[in-house]
N, C-alpha and C. Protein backbone atom coordinates (compact mmCIF):
# COMPACT_ATOMS: atom_id res chain seq x y z
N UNK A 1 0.85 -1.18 0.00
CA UNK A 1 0.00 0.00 0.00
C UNK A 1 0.89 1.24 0.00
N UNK A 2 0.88 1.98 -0.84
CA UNK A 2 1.40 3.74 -0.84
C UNK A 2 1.09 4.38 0.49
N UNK A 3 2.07 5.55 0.66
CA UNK A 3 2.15 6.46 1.53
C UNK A 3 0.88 6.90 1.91
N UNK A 4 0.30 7.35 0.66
CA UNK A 4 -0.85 8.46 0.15
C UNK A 4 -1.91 7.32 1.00
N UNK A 5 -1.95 6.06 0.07
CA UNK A 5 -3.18 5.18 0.89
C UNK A 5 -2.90 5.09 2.20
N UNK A 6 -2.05 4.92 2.95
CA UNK A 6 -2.01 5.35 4.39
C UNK A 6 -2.51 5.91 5.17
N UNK A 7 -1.83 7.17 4.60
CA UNK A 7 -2.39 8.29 4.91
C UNK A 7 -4.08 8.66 5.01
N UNK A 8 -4.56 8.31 4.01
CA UNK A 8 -5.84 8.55 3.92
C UNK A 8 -6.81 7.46 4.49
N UNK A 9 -5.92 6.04 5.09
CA UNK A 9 -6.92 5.30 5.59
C UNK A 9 -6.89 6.14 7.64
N UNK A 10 -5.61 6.96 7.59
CA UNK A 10 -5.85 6.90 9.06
C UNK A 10 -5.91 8.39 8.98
N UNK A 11 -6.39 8.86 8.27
CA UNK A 11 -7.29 10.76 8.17
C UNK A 11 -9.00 9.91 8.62
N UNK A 12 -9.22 8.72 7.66
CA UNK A 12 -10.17 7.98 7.57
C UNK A 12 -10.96 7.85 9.08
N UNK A 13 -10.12 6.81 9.83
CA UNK A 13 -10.16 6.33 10.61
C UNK A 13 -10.11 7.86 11.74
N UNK A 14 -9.66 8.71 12.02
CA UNK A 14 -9.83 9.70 12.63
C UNK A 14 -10.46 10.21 12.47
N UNK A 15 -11.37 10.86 11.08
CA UNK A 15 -12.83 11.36 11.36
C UNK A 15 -14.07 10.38 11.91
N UNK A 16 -13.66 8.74 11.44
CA UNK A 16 -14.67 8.34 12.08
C UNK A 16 -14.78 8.48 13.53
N UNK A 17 -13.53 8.29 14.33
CA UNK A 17 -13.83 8.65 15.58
C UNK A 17 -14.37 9.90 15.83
N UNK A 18 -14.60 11.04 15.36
CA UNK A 18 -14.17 12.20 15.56
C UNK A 18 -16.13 12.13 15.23
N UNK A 19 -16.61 11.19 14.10
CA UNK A 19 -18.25 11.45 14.23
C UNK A 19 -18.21 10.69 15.12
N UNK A 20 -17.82 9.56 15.59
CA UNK A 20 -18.64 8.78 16.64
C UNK A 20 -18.46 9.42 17.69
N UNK A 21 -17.60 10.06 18.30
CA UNK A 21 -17.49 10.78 19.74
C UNK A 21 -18.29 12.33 19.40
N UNK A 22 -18.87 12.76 18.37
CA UNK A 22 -19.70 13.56 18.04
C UNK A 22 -21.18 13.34 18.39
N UNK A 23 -21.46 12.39 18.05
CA UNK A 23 -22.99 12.11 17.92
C UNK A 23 -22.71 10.18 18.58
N UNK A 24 -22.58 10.41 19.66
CA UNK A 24 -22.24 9.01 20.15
C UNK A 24 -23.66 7.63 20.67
N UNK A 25 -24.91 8.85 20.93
CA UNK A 25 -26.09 8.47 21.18
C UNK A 25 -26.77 7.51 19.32
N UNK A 26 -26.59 8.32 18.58
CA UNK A 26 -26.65 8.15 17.07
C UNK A 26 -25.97 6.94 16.74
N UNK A 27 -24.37 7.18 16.84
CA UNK A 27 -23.58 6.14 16.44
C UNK A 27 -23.99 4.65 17.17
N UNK A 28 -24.56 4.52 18.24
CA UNK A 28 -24.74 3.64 18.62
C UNK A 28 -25.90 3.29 18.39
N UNK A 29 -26.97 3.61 17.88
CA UNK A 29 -28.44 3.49 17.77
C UNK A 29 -27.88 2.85 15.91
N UNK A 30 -27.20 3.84 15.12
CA UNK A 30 -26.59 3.36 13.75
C UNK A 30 -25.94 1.59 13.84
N UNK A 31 -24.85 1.56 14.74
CA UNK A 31 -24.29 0.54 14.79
C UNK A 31 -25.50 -0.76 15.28
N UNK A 32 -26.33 -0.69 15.86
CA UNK A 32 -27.25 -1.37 16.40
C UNK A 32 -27.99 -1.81 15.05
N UNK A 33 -28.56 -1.11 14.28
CA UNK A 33 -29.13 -1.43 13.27
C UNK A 33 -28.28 -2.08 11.66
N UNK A 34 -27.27 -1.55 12.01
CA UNK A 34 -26.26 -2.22 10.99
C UNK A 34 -25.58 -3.60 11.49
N UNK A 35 -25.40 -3.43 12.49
CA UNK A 35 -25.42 -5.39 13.27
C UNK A 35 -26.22 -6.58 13.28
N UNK A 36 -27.76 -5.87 12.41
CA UNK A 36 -29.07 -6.27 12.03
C UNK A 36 -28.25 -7.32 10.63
N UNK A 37 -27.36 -6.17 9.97
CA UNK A 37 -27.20 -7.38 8.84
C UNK A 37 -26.25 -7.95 8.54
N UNK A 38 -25.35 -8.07 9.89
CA UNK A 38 -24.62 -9.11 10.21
C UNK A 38 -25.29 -10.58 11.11
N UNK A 39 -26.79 -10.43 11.23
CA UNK A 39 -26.88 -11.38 12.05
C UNK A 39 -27.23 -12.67 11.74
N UNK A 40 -27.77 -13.72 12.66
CA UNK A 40 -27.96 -14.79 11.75
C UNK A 40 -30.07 -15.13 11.96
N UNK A 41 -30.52 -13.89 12.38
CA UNK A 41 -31.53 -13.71 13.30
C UNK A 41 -32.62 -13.13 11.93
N UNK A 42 -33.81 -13.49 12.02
CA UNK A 42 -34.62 -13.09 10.89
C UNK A 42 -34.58 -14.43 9.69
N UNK A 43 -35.70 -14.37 8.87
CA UNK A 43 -35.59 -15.38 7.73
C UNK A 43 -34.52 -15.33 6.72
N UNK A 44 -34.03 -13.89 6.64
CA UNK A 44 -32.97 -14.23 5.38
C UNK A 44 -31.87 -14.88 6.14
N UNK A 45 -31.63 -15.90 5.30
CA UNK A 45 -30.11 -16.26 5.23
C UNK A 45 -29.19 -15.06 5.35
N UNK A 46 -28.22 -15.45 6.43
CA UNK A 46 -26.85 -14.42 6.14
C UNK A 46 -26.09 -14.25 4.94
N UNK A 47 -25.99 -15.28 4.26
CA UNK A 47 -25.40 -14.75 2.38
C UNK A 47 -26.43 -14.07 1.57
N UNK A 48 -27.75 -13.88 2.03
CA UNK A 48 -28.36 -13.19 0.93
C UNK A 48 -28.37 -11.76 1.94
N UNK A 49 -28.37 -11.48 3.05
CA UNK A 49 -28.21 -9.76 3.68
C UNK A 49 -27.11 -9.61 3.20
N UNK A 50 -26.09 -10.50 3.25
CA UNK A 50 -24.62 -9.47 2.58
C UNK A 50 -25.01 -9.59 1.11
N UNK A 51 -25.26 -10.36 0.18
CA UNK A 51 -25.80 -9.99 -0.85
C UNK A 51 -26.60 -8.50 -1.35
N UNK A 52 -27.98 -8.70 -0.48
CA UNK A 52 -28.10 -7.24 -0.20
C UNK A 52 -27.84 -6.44 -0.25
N UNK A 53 -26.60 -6.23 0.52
CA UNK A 53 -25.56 -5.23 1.23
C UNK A 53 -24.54 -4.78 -0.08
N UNK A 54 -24.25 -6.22 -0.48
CA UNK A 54 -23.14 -5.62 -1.59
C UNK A 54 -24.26 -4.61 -2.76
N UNK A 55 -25.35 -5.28 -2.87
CA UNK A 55 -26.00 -4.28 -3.88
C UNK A 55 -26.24 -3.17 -3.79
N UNK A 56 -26.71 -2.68 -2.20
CA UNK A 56 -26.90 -1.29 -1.75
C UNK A 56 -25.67 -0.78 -1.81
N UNK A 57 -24.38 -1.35 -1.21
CA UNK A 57 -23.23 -0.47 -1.59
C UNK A 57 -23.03 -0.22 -2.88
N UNK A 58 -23.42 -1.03 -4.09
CA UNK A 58 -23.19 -0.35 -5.29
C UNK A 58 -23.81 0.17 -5.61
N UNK A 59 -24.80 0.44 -5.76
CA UNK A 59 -25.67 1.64 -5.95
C UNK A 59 -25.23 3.13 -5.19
N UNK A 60 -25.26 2.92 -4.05
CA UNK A 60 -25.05 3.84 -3.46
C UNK A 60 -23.63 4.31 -3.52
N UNK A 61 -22.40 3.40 -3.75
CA UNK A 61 -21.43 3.59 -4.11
C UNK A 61 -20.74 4.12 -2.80
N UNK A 62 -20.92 3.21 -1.89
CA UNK A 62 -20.13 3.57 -0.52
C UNK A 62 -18.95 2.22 -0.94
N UNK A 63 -17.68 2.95 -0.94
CA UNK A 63 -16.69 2.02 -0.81
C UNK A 63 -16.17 1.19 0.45
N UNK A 64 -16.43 1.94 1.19
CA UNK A 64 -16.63 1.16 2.80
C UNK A 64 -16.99 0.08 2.83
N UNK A 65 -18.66 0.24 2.15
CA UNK A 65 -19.56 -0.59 2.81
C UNK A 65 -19.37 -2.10 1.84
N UNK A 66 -18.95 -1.67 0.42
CA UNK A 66 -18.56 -2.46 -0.23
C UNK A 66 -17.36 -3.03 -0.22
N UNK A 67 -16.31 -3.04 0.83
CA UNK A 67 -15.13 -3.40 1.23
C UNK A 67 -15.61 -4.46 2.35
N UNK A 68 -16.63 -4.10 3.54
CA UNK A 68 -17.09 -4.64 4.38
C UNK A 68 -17.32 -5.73 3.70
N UNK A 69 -19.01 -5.67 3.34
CA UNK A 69 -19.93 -6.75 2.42
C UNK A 69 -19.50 -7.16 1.90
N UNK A 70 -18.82 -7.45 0.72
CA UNK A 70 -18.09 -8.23 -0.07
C UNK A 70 -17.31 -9.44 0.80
N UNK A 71 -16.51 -8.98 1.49
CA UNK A 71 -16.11 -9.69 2.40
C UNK A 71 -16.62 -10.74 3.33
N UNK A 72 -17.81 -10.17 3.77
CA UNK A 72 -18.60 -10.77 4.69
C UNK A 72 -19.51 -12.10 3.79
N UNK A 73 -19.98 -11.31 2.45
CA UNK A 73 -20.76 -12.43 2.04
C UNK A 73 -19.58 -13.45 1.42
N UNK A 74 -18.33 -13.27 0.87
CA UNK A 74 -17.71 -14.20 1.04
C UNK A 74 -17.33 -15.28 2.52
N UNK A 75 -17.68 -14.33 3.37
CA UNK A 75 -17.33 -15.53 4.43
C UNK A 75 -18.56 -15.85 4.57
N UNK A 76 -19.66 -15.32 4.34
CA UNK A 76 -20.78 -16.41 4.58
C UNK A 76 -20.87 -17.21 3.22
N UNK A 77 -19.99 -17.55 2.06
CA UNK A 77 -20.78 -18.66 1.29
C UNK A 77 -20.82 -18.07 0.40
N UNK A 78 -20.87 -16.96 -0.08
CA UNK A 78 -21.01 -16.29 -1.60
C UNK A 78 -20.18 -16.53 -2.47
N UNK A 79 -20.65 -16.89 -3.61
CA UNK A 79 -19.58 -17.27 -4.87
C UNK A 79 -19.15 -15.83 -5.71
N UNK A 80 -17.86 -15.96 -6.40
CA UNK A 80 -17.64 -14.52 -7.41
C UNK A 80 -18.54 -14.39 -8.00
N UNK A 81 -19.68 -15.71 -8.61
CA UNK A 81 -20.77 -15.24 -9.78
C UNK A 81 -21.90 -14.53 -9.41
N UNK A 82 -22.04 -14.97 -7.89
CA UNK A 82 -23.15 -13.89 -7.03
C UNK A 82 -23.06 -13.10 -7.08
N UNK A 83 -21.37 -12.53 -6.44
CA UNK A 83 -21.24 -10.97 -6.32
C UNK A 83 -21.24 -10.24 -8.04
N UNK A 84 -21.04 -11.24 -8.82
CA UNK A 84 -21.23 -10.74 -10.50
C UNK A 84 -22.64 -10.22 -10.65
N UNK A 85 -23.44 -11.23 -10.36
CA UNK A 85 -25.00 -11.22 -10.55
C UNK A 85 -25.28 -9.82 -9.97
N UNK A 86 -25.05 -9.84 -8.68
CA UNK A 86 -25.51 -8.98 -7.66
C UNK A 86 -25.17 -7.29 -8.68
N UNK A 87 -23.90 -7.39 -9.09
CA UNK A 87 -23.47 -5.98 -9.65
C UNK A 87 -24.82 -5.76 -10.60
N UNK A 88 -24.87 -6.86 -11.68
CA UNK A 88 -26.13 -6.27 -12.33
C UNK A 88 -26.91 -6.19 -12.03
N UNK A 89 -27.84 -6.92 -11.01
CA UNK A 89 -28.69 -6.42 -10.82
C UNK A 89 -29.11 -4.98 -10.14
N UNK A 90 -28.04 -4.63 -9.11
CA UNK A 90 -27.64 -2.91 -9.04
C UNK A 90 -27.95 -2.26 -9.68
N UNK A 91 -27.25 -2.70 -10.72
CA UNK A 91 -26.77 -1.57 -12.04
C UNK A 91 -28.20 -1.76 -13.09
N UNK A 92 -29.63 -2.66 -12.74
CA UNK A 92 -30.26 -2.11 -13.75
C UNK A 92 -31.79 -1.91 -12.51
N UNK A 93 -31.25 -1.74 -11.37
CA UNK A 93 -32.04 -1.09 -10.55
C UNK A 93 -31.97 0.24 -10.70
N UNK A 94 -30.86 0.71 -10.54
CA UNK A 94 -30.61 2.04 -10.36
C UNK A 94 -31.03 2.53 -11.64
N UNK A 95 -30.23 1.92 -13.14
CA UNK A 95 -30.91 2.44 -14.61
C UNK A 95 -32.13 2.59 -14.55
N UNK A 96 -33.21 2.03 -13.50
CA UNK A 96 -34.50 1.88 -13.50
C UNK A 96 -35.17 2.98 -13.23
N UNK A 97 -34.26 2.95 -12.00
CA UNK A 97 -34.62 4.52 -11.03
C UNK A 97 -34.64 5.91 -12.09
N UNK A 98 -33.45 5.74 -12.58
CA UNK A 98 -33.19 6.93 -13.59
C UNK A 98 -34.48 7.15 -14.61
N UNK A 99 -34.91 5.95 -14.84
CA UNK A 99 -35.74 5.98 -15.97
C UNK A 99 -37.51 6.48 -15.45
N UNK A 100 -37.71 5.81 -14.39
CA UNK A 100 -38.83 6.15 -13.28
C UNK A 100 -38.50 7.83 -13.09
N UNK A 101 -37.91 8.68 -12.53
CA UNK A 101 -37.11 9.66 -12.63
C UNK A 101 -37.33 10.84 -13.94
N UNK A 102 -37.05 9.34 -14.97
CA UNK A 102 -37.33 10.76 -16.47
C UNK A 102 -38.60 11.37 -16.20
N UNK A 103 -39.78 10.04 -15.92
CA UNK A 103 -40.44 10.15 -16.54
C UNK A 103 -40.90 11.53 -15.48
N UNK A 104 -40.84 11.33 -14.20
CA UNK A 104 -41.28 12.19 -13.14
C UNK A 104 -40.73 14.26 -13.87
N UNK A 105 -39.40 13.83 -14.04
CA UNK A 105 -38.93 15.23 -15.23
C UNK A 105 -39.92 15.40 -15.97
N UNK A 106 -40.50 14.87 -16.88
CA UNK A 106 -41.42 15.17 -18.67
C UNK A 106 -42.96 15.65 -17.70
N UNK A 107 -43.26 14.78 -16.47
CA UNK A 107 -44.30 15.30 -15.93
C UNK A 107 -44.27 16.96 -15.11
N UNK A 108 -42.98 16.96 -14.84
CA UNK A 108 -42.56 18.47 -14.27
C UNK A 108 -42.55 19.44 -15.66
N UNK A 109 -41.99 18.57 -16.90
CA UNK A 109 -41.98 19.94 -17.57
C UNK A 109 -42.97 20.11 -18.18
N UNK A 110 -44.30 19.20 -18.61
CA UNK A 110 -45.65 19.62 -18.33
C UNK A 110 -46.05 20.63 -17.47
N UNK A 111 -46.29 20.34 -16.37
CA UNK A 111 -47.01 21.53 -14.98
C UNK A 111 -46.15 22.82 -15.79
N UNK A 112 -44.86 22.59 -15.66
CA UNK A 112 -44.28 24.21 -15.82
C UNK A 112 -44.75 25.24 -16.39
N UNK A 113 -44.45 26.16 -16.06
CA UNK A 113 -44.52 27.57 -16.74
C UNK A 113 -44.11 27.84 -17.88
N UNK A 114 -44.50 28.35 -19.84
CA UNK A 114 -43.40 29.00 -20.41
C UNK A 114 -43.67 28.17 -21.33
């Protein structure tokens, strides 16, 4: 790993402390609910919440969370073709969204003014 990546994992690691000792009532009410999909508690299987998980991180495009998840659903059992699958299906959720989205635009530029 480079200097630079170093560096920036422990700037990283110091703002997170820096929110969690901020809002520490939060962070712990957060962490509580994100331990939800590490558990083995509820009907889904634990490889399909990190499944899940990896999809919401791509969409959402948290590299964190997709460093986490990935990980995790490999240790619960996930194959590379899952986490393959999983990308597309992301990726034509979100195209979906966009498209749901237009249409909400063409209805705005109806109402408009002009």
């Amino acid at each position: 790993m480079s200097a630079a990546a170093d560096a920036a994992r422990v700037a990283d690691r110091r703002a997170a402390g820096q929110l969690r000792a901020g809002a520490p009532d939060a962070f712990a009410a957060f962490a509580q609910l994100n331990g939800h999909v590490a558990s083995d508690d509820g009907e889904i299987p634990r490889r399909y919440r990190e499944l899940i998980a990896v999809g919401v991180a791509l969409t959402t495009q948290c590299t964190t969370c997709l460093d986490a998840h990935v990980k995790a659903a490999k240790q619960a059992g996930a194959s590379e073709q899952e986490i393959a699958e999983t990308t597309y299906i992301a990726a034509a959720i979100r195209a979906g969204g966009a498209v749901v989205h237009g249409r909400l635009a063409l209805q705005q530029y109806d109402a408009a003014e002009g």
